[in-house]
C-alpha atoms as a PDB file:
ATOM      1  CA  UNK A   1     -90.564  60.140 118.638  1.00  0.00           C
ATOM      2  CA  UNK A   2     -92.165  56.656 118.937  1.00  0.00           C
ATOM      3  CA  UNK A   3     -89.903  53.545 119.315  1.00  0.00           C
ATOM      4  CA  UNK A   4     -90.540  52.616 115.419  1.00  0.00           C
ATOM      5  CA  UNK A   5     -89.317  55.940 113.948  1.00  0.00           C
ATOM      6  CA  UNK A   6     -86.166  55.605 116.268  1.00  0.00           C
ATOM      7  CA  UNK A   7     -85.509  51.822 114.609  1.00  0.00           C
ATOM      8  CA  UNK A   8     -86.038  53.252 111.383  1.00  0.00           C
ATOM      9  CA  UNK A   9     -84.014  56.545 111.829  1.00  0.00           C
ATOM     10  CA  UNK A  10     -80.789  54.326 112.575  1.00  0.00           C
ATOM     11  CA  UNK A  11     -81.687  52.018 110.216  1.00  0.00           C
ATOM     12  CA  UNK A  12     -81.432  55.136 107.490  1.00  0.00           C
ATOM     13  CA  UNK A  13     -77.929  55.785 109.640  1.00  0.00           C
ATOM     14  CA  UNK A  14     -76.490  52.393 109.355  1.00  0.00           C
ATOM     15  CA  UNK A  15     -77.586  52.026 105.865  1.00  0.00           C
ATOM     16  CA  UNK A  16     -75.877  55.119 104.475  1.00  0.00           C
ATOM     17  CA  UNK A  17     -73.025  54.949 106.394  1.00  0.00           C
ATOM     18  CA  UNK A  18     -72.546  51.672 105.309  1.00  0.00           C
ATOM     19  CA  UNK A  19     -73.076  52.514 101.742  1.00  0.00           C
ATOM     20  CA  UNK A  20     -70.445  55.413 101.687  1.00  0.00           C
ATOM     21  CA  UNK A  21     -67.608  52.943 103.160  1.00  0.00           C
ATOM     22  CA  UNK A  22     -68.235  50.667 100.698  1.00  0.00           C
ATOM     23  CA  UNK A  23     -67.283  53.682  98.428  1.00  0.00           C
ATOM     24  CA  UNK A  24     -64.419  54.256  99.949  1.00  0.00           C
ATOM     25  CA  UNK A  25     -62.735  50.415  99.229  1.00  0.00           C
ATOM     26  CA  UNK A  26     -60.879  50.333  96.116  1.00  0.00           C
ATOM     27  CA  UNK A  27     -62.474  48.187  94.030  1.00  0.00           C
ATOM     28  CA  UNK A  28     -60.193  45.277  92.535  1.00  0.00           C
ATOM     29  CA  UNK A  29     -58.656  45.010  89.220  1.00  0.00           C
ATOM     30  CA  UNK A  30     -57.388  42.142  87.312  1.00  0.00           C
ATOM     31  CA  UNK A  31     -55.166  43.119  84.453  1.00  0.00           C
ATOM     32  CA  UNK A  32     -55.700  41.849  80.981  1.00  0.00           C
ATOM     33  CA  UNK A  33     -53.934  38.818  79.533  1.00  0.00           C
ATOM     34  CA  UNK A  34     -51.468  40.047  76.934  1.00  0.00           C
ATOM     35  CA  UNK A  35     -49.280  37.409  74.405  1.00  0.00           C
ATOM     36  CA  UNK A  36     -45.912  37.609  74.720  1.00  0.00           C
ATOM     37  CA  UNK A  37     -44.500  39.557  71.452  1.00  0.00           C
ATOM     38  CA  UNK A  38     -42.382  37.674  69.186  1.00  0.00           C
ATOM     39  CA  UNK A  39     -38.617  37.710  69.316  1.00  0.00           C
ATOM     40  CA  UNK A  40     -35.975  36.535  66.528  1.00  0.00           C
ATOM     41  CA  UNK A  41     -33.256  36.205  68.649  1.00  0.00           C
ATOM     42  CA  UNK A  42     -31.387  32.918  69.304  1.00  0.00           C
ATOM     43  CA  UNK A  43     -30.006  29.994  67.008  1.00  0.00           C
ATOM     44  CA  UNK A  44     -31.520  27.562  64.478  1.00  0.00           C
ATOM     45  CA  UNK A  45     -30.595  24.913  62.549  1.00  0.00           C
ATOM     46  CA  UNK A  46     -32.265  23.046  59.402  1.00  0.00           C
ATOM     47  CA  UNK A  47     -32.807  22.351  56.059  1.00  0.00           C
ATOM     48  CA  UNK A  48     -33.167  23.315  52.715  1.00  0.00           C
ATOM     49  CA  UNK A  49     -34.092  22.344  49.010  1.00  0.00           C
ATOM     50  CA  UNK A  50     -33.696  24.271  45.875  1.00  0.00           C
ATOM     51  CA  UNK A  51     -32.831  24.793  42.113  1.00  0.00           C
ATOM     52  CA  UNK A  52     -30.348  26.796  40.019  1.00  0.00           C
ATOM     53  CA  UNK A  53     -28.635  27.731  37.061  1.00  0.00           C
ATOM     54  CA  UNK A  54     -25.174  29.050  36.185  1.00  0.00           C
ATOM     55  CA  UNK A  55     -23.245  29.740  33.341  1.00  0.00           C
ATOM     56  CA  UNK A  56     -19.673  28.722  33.111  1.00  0.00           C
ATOM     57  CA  UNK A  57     -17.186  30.085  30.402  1.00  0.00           C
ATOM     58  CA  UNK A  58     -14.193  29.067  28.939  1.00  0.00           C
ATOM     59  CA  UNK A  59     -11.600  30.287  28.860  1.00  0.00           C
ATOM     60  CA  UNK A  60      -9.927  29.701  25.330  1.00  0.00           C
ATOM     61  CA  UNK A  61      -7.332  26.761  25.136  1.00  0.00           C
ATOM     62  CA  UNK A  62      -4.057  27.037  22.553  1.00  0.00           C
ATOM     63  CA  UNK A  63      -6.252  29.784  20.956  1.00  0.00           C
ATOM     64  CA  UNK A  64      -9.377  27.963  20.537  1.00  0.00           C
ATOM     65  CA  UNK A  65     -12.812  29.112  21.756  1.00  0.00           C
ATOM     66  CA  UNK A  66     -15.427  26.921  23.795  1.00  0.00           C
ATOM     67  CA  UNK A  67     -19.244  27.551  23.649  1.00  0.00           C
ATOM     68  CA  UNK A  68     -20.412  28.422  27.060  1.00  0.00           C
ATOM     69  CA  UNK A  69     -22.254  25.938  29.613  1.00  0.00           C
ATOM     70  CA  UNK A  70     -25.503  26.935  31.002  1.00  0.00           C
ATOM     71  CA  UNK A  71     -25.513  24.780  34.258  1.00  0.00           C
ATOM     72  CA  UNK A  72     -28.739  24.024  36.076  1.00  0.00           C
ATOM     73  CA  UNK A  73     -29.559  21.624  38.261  1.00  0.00           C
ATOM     74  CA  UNK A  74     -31.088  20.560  42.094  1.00  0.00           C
ATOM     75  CA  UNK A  75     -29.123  21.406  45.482  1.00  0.00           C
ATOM     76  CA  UNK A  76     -29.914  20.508  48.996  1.00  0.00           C
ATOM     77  CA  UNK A  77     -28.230  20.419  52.543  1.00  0.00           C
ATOM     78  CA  UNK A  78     -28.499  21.868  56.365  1.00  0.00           C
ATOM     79  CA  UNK A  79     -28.177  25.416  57.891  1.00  0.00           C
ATOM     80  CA  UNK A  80     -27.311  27.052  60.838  1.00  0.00           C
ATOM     81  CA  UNK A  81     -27.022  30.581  62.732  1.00  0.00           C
ATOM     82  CA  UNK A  82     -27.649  32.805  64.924  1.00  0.00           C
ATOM     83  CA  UNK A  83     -30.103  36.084  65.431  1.00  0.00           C
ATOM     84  CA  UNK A  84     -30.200  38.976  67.196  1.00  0.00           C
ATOM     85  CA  UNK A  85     -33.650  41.292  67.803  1.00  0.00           C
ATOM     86  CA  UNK A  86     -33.042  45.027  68.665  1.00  0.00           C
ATOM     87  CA  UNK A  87     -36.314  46.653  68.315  1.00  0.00           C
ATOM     88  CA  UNK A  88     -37.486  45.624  64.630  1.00  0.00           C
ATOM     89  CA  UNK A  89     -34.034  45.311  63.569  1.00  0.00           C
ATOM     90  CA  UNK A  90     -32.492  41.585  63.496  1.00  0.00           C
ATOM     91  CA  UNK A  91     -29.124  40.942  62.822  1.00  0.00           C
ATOM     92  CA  UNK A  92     -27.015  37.547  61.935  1.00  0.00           C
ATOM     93  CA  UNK A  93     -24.948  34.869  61.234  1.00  0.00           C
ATOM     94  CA  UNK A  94     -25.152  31.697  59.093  1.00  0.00           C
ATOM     95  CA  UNK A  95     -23.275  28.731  57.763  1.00  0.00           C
ATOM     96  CA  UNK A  96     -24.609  26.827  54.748  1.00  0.00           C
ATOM     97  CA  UNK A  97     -23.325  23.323  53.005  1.00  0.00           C
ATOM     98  CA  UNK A  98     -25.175  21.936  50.037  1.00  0.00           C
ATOM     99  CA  UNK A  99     -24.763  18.983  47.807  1.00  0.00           C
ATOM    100  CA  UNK A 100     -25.663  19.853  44.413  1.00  0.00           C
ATOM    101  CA  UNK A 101     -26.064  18.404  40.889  1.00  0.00           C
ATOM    102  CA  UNK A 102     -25.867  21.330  38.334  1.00  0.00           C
ATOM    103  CA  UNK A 103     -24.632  20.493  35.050  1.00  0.00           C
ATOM    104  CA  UNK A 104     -24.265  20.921  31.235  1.00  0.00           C
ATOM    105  CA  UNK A 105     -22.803  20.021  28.238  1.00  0.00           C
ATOM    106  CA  UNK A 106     -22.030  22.004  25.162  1.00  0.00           C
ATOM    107  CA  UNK A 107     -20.292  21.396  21.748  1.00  0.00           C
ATOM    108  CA  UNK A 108     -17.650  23.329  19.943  1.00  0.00           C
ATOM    109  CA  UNK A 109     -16.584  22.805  16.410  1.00  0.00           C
ATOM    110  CA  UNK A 110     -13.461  23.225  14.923  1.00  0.00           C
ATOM    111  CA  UNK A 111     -13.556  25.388  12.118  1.00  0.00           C
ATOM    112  CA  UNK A 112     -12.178  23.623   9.051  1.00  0.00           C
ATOM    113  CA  UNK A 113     -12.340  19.942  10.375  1.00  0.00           C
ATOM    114  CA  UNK A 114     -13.916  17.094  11.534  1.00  0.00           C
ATOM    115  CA  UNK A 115     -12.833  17.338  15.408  1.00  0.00           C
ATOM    116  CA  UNK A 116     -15.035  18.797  18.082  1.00  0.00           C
ATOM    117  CA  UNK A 117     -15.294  19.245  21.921  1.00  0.00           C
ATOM    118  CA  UNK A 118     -18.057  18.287  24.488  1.00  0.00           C
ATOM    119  CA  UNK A 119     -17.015  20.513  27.447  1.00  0.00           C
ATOM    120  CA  UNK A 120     -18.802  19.225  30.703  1.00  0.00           C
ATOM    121  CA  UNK A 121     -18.933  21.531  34.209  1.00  0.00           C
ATOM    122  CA  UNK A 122     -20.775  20.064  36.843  1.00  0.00           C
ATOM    123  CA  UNK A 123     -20.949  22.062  40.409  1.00  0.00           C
ATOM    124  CA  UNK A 124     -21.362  19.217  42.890  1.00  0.00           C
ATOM    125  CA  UNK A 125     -21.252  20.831  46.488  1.00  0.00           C
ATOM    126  CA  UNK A 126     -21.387  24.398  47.870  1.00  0.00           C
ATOM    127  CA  UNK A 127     -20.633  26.358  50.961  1.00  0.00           C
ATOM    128  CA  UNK A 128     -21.212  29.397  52.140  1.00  0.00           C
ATOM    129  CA  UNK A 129     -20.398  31.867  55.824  1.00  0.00           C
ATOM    130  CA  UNK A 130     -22.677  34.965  55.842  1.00  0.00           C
ATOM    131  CA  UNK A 131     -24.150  37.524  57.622  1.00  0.00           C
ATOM    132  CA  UNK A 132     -27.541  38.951  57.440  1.00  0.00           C
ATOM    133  CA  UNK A 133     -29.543  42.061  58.509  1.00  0.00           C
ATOM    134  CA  UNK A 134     -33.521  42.097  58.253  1.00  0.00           C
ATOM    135  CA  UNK A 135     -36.448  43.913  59.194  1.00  0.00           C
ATOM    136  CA  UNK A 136     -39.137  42.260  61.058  1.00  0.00           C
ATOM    137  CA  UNK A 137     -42.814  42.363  61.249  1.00  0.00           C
ATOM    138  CA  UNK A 138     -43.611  40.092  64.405  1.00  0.00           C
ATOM    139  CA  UNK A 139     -43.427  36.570  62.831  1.00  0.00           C
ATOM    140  CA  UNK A 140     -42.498  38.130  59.538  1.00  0.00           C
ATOM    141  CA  UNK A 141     -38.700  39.000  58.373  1.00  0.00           C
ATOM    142  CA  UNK A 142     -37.366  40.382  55.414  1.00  0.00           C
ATOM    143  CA  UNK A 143     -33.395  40.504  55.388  1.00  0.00           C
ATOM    144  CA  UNK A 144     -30.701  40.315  53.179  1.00  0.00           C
ATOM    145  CA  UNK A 145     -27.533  38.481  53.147  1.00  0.00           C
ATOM    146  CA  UNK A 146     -23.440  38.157  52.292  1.00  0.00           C
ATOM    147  CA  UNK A 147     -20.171  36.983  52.815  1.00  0.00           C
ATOM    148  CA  UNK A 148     -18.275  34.131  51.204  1.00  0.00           C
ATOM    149  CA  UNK A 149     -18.862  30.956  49.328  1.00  0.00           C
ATOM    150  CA  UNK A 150     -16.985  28.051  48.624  1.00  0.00           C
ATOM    151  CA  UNK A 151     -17.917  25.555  46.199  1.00  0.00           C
ATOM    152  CA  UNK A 152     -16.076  21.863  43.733  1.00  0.00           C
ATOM    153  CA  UNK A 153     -16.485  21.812  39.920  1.00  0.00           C
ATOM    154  CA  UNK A 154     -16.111  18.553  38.051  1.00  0.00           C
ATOM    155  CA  UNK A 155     -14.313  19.716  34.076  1.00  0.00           C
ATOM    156  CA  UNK A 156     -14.672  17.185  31.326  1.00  0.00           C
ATOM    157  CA  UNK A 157     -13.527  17.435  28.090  1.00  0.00           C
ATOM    158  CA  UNK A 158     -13.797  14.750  25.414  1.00  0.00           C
ATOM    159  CA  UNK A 159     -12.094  15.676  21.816  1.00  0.00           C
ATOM    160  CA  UNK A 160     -13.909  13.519  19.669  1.00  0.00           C
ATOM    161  CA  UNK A 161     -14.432  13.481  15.607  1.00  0.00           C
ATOM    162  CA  UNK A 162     -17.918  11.890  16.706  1.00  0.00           C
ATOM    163  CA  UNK A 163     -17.275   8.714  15.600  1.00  0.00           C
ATOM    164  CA  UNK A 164     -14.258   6.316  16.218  1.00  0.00           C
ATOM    165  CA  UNK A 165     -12.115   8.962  18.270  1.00  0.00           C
ATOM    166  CA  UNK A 166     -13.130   9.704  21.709  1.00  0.00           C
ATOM    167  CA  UNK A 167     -10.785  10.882  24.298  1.00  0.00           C
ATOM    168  CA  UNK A 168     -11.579  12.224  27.806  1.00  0.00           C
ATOM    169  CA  UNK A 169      -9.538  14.736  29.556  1.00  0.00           C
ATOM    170  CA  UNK A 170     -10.594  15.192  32.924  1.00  0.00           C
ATOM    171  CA  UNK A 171     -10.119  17.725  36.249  1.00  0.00           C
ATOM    172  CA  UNK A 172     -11.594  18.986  39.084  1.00  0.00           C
ATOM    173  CA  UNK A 173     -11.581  22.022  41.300  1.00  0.00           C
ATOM    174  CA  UNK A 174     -12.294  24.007  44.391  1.00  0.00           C
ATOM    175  CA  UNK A 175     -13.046  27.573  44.466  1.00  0.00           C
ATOM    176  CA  UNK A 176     -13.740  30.274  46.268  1.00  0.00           C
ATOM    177  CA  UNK A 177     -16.239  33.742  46.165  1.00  0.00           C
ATOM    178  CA  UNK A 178     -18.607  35.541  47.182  1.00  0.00           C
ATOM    179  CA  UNK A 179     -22.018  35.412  47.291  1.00  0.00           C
ATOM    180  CA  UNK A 180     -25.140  37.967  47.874  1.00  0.00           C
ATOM    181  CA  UNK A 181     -28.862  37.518  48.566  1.00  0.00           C
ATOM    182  CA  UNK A 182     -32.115  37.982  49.864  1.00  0.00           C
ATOM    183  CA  UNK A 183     -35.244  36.306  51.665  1.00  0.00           C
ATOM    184  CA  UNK A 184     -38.250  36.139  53.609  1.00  0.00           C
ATOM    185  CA  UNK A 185     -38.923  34.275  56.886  1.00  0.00           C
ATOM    186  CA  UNK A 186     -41.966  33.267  58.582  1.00  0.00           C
ATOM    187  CA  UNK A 187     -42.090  31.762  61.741  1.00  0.00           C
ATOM    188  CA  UNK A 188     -45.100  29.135  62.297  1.00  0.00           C
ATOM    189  CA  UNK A 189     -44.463  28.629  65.966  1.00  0.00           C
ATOM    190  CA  UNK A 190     -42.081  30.021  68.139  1.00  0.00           C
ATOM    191  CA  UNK A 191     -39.093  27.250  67.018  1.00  0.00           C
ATOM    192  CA  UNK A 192     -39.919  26.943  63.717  1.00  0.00           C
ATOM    193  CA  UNK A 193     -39.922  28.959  60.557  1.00  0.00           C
ATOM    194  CA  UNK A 194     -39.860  28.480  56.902  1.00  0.00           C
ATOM    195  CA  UNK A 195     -38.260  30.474  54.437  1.00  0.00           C
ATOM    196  CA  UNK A 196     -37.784  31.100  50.692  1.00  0.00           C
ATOM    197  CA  UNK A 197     -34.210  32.569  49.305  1.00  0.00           C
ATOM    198  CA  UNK A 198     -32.805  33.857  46.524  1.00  0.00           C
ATOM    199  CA  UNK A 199     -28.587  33.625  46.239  1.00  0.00           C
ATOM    200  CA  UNK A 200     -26.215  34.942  43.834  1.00  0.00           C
ATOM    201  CA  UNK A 201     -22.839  33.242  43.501  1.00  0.00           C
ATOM    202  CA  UNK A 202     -19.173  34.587  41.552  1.00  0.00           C
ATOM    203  CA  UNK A 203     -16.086  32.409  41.867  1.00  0.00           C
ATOM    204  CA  UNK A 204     -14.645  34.819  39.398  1.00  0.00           C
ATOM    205  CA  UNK A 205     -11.975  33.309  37.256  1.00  0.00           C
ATOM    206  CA  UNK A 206      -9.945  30.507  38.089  1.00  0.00           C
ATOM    207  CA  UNK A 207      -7.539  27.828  36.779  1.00  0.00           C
ATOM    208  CA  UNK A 208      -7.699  24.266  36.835  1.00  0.00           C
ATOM    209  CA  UNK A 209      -5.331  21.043  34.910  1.00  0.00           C
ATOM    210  CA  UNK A 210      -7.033  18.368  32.642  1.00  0.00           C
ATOM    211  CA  UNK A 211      -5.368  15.408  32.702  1.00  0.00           C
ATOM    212  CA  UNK A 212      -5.372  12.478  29.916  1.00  0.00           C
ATOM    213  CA  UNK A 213      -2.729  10.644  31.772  1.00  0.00           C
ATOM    214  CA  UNK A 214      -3.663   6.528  30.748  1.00  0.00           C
ATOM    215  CA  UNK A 215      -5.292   6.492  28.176  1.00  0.00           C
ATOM    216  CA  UNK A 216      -3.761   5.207  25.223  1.00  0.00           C
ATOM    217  CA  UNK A 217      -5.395   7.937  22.537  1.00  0.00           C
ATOM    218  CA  UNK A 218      -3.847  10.603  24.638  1.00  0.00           C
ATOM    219  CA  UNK A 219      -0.614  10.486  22.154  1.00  0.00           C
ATOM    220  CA  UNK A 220      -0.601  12.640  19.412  1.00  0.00           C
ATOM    221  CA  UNK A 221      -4.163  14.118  20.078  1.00  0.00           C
ATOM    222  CA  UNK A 222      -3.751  17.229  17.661  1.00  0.00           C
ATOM    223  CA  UNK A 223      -5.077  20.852  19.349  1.00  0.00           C
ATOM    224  CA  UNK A 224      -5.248  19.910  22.763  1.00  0.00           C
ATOM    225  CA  UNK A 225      -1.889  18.821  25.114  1.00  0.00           C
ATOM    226  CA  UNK A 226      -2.089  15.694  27.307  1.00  0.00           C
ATOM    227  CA  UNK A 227      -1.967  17.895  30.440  1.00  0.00           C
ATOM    228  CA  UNK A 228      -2.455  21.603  30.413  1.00  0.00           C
ATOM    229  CA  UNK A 229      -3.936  24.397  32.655  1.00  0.00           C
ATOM    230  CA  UNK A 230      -7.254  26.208  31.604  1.00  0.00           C
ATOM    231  CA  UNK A 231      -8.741  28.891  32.760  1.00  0.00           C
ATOM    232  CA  UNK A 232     -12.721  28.914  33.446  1.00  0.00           C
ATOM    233  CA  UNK A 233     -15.192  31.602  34.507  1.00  0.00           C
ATOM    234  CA  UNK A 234     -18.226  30.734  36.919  1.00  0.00           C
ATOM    235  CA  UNK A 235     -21.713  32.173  37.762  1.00  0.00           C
ATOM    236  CA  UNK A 236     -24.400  30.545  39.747  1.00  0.00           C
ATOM    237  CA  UNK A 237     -27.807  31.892  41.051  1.00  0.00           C
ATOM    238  CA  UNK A 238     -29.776  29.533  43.408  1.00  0.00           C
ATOM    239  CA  UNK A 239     -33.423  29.924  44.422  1.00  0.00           C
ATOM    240  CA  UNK A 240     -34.389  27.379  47.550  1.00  0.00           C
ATOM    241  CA  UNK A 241     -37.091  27.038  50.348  1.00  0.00           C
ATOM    242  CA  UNK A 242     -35.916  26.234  53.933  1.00  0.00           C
ATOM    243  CA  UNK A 243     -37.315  25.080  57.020  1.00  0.00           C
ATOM    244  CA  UNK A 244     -35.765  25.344  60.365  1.00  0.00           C
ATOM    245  CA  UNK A 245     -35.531  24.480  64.335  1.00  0.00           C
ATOM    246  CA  UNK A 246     -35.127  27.169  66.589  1.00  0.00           C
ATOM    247  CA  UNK A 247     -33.938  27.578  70.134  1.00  0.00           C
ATOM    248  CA  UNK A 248     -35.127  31.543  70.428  1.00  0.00           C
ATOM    249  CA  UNK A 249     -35.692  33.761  73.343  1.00  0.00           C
ATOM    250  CA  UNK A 250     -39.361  35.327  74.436  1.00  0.00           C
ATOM    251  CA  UNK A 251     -39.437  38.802  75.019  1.00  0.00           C
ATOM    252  CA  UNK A 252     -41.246  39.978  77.740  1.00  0.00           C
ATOM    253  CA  UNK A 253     -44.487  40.324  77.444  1.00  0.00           C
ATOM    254  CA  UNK A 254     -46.405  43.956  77.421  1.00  0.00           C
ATOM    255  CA  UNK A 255     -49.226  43.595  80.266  1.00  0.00           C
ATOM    256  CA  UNK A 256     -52.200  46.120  79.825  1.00  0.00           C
ATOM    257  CA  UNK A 257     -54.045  46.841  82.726  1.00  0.00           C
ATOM    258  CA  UNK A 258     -57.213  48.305  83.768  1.00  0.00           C
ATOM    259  CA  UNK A 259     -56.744  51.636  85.492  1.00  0.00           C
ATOM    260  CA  UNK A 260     -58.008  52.120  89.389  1.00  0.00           C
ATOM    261  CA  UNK A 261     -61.374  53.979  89.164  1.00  0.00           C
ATOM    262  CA  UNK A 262     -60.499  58.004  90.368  1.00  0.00           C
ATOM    263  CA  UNK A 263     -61.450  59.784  92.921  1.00  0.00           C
ATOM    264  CA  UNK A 264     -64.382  61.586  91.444  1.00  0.00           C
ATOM    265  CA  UNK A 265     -65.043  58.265  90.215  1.00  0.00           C
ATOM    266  CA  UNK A 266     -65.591  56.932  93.851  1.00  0.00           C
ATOM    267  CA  UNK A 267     -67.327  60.096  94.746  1.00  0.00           C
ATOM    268  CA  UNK A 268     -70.043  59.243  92.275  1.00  0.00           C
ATOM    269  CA  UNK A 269     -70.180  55.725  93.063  1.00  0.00           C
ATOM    270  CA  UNK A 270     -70.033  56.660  96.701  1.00  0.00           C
ATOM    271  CA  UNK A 271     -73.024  59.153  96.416  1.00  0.00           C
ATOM    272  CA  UNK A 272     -75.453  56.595  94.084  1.00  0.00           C
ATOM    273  CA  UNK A 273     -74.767  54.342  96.916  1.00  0.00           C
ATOM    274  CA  UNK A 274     -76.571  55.991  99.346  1.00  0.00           C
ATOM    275  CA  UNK A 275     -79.258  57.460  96.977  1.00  0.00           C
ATOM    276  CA  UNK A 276     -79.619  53.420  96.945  1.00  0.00           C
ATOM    277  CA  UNK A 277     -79.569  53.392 100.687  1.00  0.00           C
ATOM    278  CA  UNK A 278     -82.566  56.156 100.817  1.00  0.00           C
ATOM    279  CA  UNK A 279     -84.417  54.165  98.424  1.00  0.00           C
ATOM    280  CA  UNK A 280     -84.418  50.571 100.816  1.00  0.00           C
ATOM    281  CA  UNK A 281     -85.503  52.226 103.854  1.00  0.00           C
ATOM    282  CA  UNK A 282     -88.941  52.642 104.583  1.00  0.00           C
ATOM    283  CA  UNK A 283     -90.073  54.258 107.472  1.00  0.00           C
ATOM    284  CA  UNK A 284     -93.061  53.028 109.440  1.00  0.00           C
ATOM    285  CA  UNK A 285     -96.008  54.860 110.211  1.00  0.00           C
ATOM    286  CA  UNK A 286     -96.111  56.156 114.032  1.00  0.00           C
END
């Protein structure tokens, strides 16, 4: 064997070897970047706008009927809670205050005369402490809601004949409920969603005084006392949109990796190595 075919025979040596270690080193993986899934839980507060209507019936007064009220009006006022994420299922609490302006005024004749009513009910501030359960669809929650609701009417009653006589009789009250709803939430960044709501309020029956204390035409007003208690039924349904702050808490995101390359993986890598390291030696001629 010449000197040249020795160089070359352990450059074929070197070269293979060389190629089959390289096999043998796990090659590095870097794991994909993964977004951190969406959680629900943690508190919020905010605001909210909205409409409604209501109707409002009277009871009857010394045997005397009323025509209904069909309130409707604006409302609008802050929020708060709390949210808890298990799986898909989020669960709640929330506190609610509204100012509101929801009013109407209807007419009632007395049959046989020339004296009527103008009965006035005017809901001017709400409050409600629920609890909700939802379902959610990463930034997307549908729930439903319940629990109790507060809210102040303003009564007014003016007997009139509609033209010289005019007397008020005024009173006001606070009441108490329940109310029962549902909505859907969408969260635009991680601390703040918008929603839209739908509410249904019953403050059942309840009485209240009207008082016509002062005023001179309060004597002898025929059909109605100066001071009496009444009795009034109340229904309200409110539709709103809210936006709200959030202080929530990111779940841990899900990391998805690249699996190592197996071991008959590296045995084919390892033997198209050295096919390579065949392939770039080149022996010389003797």
């Amino acid at each position: 064997m010449t000197t040249k075919t020795l160089f070359s025979a352990i450059a074929l040596t070197v070269s293979t070897l060389t190629s089959a270690m390289a096999a043998d080193v796990t090659m590095p993986y870097k794991a994909a970047p993964a977004a951190a899934a969406f959680s629900w839980t943690g508190c919020y507060v905010g605001g909210n706008v909205g409409g409604g209507r209501g109707v409002n019936e009277q009871q009857p007064i010394v045997g005397q009927d009323f025509t209904a009220n069909h309130n409707s009006g604006w409302l609008a006022g802050v929020q708060g809670g709390c949210d808890y994420q298990v799986g898909s299922l989020v669960v709640g609490v929330e506190g609610q205050f509204d100012w509101a302006d929801m009013k109407d005024t209807s007419t009632t004749l007395i049959p046989g005369g020339a004296i009527g009513f103008l009965l006035t009910t005017q809901l001017d501030r709400v409050a409600t402490a629920t609890g909700r359960i939802g379902y959610a669809f990463d930034r997307v929650l549908f729930y439903a809601k319940g629990g109790a609701a507060f809210a102040h009417f303003n009564h007014q009653m003016t007997q009139t004949d509609f033209a010289a006589l005019s007397v008020d009789f005024t009173g006001s009250r606070d009441v108490t409920g329940f109310v029962v709803g549902a909505g859907l939430e969408y969260a635009l960044l991680p601390n703040l969603s918008l929603k839209a709501e739908y509410n249904y309020f019953d403050f059942g029956t309840n009485g209240y005084t009207l008082n016509c204390s002062g005023n001179p035409g309060c004597a002898g007003i025929p059909f109605f006392p100066a001071s009496g208690p009444a009795e009034h039924a109340d229904r309200h349904a409110r539709r709103e949109l809210a936006i709200q702050h959030g202080w929530r808490a990111a779940r841990r995101p899900i990391l998805i990796g690249v699996p190592k390359a197996s071991a008959a993986r590296r045995v084919r890598r390892a033997a198209a190595n050295s096919r390579r390291g065949f392939d770039a030696v080149v022996p010389a001629p003797p």
